[in-house]
PDB file of N, CA and C in Angstrom:
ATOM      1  N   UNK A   1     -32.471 -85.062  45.405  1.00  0.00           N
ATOM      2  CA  UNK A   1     -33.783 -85.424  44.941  1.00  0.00           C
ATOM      3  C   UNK A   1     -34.011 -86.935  45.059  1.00  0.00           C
ATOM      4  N   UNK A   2     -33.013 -87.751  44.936  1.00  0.00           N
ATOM      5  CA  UNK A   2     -33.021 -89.174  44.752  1.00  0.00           C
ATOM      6  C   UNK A   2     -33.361 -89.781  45.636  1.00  0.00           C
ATOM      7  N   UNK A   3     -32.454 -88.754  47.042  1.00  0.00           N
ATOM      8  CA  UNK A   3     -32.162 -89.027  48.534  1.00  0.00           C
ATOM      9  C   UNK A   3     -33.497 -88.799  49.169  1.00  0.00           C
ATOM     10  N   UNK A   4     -34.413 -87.853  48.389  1.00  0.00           N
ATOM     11  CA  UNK A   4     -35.966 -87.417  48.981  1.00  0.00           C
ATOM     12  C   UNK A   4     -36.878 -88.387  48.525  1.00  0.00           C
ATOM     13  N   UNK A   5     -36.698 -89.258  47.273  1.00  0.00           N
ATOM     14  CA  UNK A   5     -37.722 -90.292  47.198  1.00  0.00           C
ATOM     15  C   UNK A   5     -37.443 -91.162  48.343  1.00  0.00           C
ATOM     16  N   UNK A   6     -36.350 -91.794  48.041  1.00  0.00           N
ATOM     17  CA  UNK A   6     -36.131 -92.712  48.983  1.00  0.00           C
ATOM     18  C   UNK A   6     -36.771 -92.620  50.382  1.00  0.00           C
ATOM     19  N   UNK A   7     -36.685 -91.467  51.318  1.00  0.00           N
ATOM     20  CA  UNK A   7     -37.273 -91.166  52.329  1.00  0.00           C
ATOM     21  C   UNK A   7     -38.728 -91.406  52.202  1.00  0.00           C
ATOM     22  N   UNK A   8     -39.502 -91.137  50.956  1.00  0.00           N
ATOM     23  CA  UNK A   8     -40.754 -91.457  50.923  1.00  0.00           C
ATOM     24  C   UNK A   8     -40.927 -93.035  50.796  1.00  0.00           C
ATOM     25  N   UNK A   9     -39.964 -93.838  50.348  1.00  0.00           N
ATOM     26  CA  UNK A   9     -40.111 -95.092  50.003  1.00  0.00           C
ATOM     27  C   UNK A   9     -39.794 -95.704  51.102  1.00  0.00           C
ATOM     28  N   UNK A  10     -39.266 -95.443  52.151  1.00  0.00           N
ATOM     29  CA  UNK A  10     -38.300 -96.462  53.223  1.00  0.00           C
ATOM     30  C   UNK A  10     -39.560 -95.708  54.217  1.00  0.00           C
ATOM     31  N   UNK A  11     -39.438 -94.310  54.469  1.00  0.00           N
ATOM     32  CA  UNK A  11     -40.259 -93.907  55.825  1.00  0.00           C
ATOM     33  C   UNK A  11     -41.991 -94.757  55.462  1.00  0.00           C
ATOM     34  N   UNK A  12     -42.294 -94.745  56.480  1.00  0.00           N
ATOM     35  CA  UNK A  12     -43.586 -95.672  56.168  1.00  0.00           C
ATOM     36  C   UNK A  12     -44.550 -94.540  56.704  1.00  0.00           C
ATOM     37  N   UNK A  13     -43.961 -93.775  58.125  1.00  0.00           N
ATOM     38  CA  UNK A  13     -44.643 -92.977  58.886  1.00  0.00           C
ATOM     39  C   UNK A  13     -44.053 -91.744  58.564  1.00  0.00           C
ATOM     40  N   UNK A  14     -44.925 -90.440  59.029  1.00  0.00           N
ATOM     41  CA  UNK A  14     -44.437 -89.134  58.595  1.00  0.00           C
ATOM     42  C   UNK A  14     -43.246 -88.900  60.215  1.00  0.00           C
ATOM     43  N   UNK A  15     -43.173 -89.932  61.201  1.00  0.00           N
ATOM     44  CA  UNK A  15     -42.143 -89.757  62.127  1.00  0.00           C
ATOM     45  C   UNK A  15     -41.144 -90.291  61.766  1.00  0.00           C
ATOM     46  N   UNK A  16     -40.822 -91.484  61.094  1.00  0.00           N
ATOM     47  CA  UNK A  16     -40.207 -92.513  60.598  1.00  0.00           C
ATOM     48  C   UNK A  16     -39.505 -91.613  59.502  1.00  0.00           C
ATOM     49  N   UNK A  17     -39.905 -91.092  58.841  1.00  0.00           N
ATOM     50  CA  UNK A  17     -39.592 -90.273  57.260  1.00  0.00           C
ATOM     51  C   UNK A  17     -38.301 -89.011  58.153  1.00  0.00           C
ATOM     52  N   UNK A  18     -38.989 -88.593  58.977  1.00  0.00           N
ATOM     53  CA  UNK A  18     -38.330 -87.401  59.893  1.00  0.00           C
ATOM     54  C   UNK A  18     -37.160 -87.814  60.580  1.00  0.00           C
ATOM     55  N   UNK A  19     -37.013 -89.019  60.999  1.00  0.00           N
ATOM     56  CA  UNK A  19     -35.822 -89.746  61.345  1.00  0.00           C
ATOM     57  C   UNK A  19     -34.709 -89.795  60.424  1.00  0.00           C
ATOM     58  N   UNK A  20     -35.224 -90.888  59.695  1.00  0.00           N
ATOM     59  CA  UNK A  20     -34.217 -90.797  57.963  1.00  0.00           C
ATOM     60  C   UNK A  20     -33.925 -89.493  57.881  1.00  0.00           C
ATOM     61  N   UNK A  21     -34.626 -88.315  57.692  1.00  0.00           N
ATOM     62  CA  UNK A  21     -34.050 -86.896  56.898  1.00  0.00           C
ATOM     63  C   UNK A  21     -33.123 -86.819  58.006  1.00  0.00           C
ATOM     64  N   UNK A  22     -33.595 -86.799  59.454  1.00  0.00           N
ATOM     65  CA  UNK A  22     -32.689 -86.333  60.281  1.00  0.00           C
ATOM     66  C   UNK A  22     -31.302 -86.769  60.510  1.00  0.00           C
ATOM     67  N   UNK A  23     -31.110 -87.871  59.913  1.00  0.00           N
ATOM     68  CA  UNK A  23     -29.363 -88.656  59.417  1.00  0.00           C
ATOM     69  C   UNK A  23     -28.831 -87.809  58.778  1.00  0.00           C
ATOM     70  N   UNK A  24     -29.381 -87.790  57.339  1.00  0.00           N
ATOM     71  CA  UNK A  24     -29.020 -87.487  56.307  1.00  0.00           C
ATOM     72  C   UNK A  24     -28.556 -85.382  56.992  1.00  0.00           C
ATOM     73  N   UNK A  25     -29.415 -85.113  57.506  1.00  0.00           N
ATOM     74  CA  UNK A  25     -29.140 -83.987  57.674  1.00  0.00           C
ATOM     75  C   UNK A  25     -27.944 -83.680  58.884  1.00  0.00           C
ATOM     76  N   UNK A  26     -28.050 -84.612  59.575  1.00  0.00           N
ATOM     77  CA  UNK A  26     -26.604 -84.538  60.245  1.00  0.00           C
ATOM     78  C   UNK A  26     -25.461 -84.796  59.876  1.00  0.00           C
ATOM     79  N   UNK A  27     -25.489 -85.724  59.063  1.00  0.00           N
ATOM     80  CA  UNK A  27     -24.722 -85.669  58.398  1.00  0.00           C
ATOM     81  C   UNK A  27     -23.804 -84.824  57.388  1.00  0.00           C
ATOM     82  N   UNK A  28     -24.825 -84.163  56.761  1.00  0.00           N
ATOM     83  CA  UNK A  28     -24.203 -83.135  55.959  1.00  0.00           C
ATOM     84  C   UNK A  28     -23.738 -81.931  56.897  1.00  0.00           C
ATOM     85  N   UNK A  29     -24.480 -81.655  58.040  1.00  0.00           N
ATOM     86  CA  UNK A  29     -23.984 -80.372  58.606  1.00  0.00           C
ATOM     87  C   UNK A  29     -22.479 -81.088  58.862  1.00  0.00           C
ATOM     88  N   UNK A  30     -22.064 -82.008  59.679  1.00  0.00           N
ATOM     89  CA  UNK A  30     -21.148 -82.462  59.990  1.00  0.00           C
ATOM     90  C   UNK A  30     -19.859 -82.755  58.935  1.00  0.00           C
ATOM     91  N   UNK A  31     -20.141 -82.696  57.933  1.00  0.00           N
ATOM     92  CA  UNK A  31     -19.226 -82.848  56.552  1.00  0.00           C
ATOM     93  C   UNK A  31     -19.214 -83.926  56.080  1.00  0.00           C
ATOM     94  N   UNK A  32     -20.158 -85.371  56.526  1.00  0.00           N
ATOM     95  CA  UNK A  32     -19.651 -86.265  56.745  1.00  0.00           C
ATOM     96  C   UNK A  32     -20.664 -86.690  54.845  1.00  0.00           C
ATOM     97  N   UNK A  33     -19.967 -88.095  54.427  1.00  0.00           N
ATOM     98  CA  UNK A  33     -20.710 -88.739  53.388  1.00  0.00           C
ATOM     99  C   UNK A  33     -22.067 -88.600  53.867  1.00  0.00           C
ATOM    100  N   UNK A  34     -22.584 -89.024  52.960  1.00  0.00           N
ATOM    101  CA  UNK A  34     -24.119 -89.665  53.094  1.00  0.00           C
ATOM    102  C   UNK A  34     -24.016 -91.315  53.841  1.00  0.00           C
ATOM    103  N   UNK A  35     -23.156 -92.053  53.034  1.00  0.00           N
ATOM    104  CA  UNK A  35     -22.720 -92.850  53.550  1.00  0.00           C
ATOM    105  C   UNK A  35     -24.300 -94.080  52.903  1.00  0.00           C
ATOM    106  N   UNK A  36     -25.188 -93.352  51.821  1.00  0.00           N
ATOM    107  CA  UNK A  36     -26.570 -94.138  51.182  1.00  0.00           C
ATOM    108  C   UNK A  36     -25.913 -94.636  49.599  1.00  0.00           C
ATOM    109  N   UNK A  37     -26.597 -95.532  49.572  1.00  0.00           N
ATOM    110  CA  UNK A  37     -26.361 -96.196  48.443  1.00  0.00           C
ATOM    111  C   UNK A  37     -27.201 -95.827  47.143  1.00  0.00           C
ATOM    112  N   UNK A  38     -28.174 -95.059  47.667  1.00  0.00           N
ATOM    113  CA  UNK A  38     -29.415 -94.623  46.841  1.00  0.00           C
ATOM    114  C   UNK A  38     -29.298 -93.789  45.399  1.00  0.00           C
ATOM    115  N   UNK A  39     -28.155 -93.320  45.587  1.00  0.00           N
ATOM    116  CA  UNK A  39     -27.755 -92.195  44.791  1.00  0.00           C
ATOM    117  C   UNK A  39     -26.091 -92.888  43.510  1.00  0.00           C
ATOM    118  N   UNK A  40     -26.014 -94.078  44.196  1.00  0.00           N
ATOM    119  CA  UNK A  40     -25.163 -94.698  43.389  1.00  0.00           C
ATOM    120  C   UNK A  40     -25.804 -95.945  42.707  1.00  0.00           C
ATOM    121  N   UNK A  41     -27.175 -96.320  43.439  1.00  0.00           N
ATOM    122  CA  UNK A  41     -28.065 -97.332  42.299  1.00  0.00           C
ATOM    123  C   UNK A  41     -28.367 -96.280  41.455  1.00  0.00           C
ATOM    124  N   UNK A  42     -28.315 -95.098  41.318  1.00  0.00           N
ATOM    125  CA  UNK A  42     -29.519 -94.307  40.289  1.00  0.00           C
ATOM    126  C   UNK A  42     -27.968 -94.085  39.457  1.00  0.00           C
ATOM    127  N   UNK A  43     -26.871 -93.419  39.762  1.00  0.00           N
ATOM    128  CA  UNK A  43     -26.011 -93.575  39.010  1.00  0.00           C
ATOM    129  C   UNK A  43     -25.207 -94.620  37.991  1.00  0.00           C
ATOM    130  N   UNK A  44     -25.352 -95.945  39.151  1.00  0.00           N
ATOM    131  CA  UNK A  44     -25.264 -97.043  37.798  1.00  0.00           C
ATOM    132  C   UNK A  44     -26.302 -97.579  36.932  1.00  0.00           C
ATOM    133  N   UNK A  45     -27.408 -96.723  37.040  1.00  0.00           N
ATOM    134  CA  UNK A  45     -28.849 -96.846  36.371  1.00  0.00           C
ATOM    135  C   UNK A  45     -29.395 -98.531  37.013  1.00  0.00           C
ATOM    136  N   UNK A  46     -28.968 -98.994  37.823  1.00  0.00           N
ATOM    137  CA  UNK A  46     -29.586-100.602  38.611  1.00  0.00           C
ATOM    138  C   UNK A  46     -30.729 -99.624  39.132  1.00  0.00           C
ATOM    139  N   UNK A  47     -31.992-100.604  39.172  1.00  0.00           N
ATOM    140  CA  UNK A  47     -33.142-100.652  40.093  1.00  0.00           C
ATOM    141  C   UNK A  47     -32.843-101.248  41.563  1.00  0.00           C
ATOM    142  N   UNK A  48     -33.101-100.771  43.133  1.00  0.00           N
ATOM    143  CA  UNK A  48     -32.651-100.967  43.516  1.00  0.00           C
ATOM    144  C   UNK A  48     -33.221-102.540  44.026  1.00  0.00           C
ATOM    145  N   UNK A  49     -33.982-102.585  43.279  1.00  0.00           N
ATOM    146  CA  UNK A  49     -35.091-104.401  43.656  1.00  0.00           C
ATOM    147  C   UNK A  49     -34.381-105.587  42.827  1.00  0.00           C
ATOM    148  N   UNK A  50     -33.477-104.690  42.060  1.00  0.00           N
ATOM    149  CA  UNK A  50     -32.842-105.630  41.098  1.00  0.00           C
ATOM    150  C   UNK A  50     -31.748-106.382  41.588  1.00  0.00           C
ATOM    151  N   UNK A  51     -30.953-106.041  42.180  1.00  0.00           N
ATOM    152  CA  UNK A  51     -29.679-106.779  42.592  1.00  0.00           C
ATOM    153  C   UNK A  51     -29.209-105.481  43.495  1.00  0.00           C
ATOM    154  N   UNK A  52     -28.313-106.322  44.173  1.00  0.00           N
ATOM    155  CA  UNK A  52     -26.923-105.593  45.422  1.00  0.00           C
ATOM    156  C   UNK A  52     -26.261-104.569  44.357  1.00  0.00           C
ATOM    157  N   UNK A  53     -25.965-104.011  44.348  1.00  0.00           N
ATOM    158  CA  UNK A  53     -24.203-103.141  43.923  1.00  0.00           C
ATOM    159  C   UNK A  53     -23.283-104.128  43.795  1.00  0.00           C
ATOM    160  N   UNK A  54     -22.985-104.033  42.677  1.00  0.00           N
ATOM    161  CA  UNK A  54     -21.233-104.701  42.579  1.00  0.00           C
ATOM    162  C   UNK A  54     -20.187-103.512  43.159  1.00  0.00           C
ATOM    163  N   UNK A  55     -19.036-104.178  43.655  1.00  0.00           N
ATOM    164  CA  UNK A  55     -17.889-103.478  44.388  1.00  0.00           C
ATOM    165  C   UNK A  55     -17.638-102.238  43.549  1.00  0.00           C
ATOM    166  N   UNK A  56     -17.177-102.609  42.525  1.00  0.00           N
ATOM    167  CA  UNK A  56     -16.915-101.437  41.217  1.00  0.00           C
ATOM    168  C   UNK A  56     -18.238-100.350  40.914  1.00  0.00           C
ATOM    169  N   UNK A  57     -19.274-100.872  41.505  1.00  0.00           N
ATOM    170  CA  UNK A  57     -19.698 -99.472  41.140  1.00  0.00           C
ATOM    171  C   UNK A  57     -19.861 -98.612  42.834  1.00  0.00           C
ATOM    172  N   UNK A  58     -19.749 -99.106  43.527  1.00  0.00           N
ATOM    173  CA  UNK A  58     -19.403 -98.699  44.850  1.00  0.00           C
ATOM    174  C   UNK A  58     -18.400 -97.999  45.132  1.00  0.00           C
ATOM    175  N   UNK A  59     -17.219 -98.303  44.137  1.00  0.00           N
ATOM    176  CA  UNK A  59     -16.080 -97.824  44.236  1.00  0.00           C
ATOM    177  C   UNK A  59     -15.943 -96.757  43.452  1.00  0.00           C
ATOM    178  N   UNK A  60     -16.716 -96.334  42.003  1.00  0.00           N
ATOM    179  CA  UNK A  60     -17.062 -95.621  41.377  1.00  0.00           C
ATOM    180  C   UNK A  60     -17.210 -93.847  41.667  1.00  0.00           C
ATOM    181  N   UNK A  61     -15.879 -93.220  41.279  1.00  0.00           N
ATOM    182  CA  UNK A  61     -16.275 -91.576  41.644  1.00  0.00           C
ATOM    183  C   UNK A  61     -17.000 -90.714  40.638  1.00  0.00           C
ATOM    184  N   UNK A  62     -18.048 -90.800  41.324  1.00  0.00           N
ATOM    185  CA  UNK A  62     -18.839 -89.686  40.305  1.00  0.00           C
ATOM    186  C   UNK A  62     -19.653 -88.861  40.902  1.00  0.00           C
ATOM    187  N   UNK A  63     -20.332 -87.961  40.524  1.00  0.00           N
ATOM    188  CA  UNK A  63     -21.205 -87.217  41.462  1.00  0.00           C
ATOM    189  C   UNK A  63     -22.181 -87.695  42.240  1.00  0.00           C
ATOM    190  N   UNK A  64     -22.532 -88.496  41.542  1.00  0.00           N
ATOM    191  CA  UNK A  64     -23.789 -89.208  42.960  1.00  0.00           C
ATOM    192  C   UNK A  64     -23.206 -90.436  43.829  1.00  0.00           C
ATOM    193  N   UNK A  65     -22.608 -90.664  44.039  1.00  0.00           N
ATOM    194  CA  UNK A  65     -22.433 -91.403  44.632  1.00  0.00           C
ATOM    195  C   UNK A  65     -21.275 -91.147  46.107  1.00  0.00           C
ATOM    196  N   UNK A  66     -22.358 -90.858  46.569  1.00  0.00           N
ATOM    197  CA  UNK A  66     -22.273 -90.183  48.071  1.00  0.00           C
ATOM    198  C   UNK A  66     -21.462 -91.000  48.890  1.00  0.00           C
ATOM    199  N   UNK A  67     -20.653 -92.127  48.476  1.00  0.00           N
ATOM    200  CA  UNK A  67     -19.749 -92.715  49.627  1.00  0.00           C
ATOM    201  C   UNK A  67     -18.725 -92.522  49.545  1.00  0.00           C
ATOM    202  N   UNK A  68     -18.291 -91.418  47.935  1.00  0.00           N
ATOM    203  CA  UNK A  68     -16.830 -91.006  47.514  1.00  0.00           C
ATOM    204  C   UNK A  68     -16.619 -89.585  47.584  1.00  0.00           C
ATOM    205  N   UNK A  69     -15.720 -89.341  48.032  1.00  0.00           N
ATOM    206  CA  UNK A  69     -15.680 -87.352  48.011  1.00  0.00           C
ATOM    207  C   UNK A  69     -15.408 -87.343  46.235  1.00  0.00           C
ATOM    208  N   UNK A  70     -15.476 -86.335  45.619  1.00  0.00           N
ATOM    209  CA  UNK A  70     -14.929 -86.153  43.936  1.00  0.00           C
ATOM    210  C   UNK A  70     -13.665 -85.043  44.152  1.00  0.00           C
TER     211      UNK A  70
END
């Protein structure tokens, strides 16, 4: 769900939007991470206008945060 705003927020165009999904969706068929950060700003509750990620929460295993298997 987090991963679907974002697409509305980053795609500007409804081709542009279709691109982005189309990562994200290869990705998953492929097994692979998300490899987005989107889902680990919402997990460390940061806005993402607010600041970068610190390492530690990057490094952070929890369910959303799509750059770590659990």
């Amino acid at each position: 769900m987090v991963s679907g705003w974002r697409l509305i927020q980053e795609g500007k165009t409804a081709e542009s939007r279709a691109e982005i999904a189309g990562v994200f969706i290869n990705r998953l068929e492929a097994g692979m991470n998300l490899g987005s950060d989107v889902t680990t700003y919402y997990a460390a509750k940061v806005d993402m206008s607010e600041r970068d990620l610190y390492v530690n929460e990057i490094n952070d295993r929890n369910y959303y945060n799509r750059r770590k298997k659990l």
